[in-house]
N, C-alpha and C. Protein backbone atom coordinates (compact mmCIF):
# COMPACT_ATOMS: atom_id res chain seq x y z
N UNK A 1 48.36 -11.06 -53.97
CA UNK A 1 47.94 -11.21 -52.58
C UNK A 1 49.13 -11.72 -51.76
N UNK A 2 49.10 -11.10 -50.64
CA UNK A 2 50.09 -11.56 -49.63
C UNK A 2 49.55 -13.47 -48.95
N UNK A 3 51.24 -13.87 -48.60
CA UNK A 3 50.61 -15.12 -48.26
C UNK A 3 51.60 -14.94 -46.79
N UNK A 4 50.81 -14.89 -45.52
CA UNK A 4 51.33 -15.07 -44.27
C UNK A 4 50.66 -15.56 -43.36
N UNK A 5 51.78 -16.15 -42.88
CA UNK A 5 51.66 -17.60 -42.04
C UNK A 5 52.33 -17.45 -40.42
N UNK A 6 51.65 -18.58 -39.43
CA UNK A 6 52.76 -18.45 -38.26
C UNK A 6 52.29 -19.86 -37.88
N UNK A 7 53.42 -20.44 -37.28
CA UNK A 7 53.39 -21.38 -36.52
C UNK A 7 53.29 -21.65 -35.55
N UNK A 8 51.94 -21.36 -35.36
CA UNK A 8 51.11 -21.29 -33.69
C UNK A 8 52.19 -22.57 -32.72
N UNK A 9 52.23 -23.57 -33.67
CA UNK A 9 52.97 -24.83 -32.45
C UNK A 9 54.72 -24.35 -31.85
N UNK A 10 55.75 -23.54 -32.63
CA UNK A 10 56.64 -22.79 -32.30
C UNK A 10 56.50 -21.68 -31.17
N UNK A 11 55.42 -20.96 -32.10
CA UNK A 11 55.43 -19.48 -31.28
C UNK A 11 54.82 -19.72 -29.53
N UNK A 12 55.81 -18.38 -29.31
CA UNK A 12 55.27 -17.90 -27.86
C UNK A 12 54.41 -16.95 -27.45
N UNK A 13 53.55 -16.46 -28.30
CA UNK A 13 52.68 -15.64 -28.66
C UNK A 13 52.77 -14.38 -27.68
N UNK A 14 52.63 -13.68 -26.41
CA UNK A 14 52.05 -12.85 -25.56
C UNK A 14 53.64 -12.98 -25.04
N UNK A 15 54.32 -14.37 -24.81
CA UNK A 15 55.44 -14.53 -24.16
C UNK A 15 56.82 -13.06 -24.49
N UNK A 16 56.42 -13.80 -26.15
CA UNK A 16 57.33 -12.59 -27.38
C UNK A 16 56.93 -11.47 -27.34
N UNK A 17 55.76 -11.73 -28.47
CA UNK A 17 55.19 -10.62 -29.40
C UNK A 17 56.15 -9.92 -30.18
N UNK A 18 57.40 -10.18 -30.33
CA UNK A 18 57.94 -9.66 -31.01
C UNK A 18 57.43 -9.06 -32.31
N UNK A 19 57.16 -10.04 -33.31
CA UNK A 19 56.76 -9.56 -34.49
C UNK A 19 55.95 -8.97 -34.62
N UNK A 20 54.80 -8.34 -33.71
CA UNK A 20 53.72 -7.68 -33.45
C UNK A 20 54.44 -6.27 -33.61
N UNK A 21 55.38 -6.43 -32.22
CA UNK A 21 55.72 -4.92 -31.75
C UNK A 21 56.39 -3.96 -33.06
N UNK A 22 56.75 -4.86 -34.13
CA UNK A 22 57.89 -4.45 -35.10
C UNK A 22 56.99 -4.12 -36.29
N UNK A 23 55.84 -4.63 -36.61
CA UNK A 23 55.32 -4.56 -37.50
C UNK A 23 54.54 -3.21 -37.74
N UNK A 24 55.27 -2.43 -39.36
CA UNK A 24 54.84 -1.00 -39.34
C UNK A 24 53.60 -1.04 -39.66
N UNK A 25 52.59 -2.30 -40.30
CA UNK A 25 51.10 -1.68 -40.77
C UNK A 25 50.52 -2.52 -40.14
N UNK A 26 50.80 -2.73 -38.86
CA UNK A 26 49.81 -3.60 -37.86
C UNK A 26 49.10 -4.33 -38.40
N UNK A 27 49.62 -5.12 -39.22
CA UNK A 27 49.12 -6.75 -39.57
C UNK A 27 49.53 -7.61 -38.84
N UNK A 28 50.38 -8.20 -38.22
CA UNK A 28 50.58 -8.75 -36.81
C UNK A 28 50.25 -8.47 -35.33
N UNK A 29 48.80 -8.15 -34.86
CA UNK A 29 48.85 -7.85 -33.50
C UNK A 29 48.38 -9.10 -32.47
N UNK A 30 48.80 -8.56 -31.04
CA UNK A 30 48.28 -9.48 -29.87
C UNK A 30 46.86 -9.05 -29.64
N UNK A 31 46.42 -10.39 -29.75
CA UNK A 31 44.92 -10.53 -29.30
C UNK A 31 45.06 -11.47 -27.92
N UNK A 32 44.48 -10.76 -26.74
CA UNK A 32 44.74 -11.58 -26.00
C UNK A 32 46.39 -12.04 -25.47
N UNK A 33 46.24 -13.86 -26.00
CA UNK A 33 47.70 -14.23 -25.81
C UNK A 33 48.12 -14.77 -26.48
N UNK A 34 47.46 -14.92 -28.15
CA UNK A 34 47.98 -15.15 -29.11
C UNK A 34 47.92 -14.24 -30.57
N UNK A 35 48.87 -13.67 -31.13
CA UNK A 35 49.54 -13.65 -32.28
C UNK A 35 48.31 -13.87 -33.60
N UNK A 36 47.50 -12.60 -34.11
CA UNK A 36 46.79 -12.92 -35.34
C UNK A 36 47.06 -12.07 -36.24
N UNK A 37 46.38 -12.31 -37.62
CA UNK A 37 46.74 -11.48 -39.05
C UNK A 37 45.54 -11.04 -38.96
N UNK A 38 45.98 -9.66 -39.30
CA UNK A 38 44.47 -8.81 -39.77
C UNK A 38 44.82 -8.28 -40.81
N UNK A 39 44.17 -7.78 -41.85
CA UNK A 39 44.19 -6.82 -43.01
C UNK A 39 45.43 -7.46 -44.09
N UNK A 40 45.80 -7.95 -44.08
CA UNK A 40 47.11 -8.83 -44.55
C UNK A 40 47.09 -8.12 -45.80
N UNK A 41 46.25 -7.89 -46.73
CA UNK A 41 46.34 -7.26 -48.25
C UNK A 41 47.01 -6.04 -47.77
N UNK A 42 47.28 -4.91 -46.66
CA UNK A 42 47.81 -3.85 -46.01
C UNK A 42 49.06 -4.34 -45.79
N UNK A 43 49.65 -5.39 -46.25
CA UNK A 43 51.40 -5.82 -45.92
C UNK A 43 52.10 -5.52 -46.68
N UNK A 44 53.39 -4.87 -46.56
CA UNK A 44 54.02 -4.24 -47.11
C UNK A 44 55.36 -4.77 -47.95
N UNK A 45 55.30 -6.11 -47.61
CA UNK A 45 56.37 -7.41 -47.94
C UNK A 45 57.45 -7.06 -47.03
N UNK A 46 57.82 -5.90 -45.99
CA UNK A 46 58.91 -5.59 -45.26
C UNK A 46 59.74 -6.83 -44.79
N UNK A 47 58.78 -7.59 -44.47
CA UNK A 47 59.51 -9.34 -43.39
C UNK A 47 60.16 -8.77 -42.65
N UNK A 48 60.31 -7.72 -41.94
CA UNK A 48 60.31 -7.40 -40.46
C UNK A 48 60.30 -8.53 -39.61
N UNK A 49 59.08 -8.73 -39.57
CA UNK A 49 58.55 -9.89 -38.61
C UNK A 49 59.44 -11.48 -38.57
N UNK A 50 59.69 -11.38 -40.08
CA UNK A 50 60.46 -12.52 -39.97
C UNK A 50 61.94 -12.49 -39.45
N UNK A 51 62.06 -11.19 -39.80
CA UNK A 51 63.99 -11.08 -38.94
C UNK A 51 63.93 -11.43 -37.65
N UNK A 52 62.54 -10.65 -37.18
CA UNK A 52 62.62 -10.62 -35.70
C UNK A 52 62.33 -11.62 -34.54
N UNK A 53 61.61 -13.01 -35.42
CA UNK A 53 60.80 -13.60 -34.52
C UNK A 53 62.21 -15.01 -33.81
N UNK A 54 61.85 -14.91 -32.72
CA UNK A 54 63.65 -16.21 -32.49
C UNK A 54 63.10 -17.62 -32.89
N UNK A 55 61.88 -17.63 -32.70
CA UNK A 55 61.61 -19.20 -33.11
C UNK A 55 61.52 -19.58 -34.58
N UNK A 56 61.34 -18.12 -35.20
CA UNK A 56 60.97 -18.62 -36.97
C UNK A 56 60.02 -18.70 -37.35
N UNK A 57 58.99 -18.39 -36.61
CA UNK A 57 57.96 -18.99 -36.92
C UNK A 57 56.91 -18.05 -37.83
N UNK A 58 57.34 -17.29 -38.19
CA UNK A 58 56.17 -16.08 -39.12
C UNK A 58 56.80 -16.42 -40.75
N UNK A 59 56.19 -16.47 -41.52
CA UNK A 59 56.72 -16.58 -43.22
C UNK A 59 55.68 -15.31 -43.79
N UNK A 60 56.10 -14.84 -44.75
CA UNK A 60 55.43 -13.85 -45.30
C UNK A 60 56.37 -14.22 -46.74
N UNK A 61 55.15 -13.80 -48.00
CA UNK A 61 55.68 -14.46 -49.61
C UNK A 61 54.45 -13.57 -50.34
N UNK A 62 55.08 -12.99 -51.54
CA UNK A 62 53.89 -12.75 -52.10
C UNK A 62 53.37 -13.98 -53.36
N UNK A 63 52.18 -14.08 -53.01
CA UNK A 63 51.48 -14.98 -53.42
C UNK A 63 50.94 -14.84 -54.80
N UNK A 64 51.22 -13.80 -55.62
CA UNK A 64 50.96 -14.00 -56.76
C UNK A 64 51.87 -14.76 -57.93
């Protein structure tokens, strides 16, 4: 199982969205004006998200 995380107190959620926009199996989208995980077992371990985000704030690990 995938283990991903964000640090709502860092992030700029709606401000960015970076890691949203980058993410190929839309497990990171904007809801609103904050930043949620959907389908997360659909992650591909890419860490895309993590190159991209400036504050740092997304971790992705596989959890087994």
């Amino acid at each position: 199982m995938v283990k991903i995380e964000i640090d709502h107190d860092k992030c700029e959620n709606s401000d960015c969205g970076e890691c949203a926009d980058v993410c190929p199996m839309e497990i990171l989208v904007l809801e609103g004006d904050k930043i949620v995980i959907q389908n997360k077992e659909d992650c591909s371990l890419c860490e895309v998200c993590m190159d991209v985000c400036p504050q740092e704030c997304v971790t992705v690990e596989d959890d087994d």
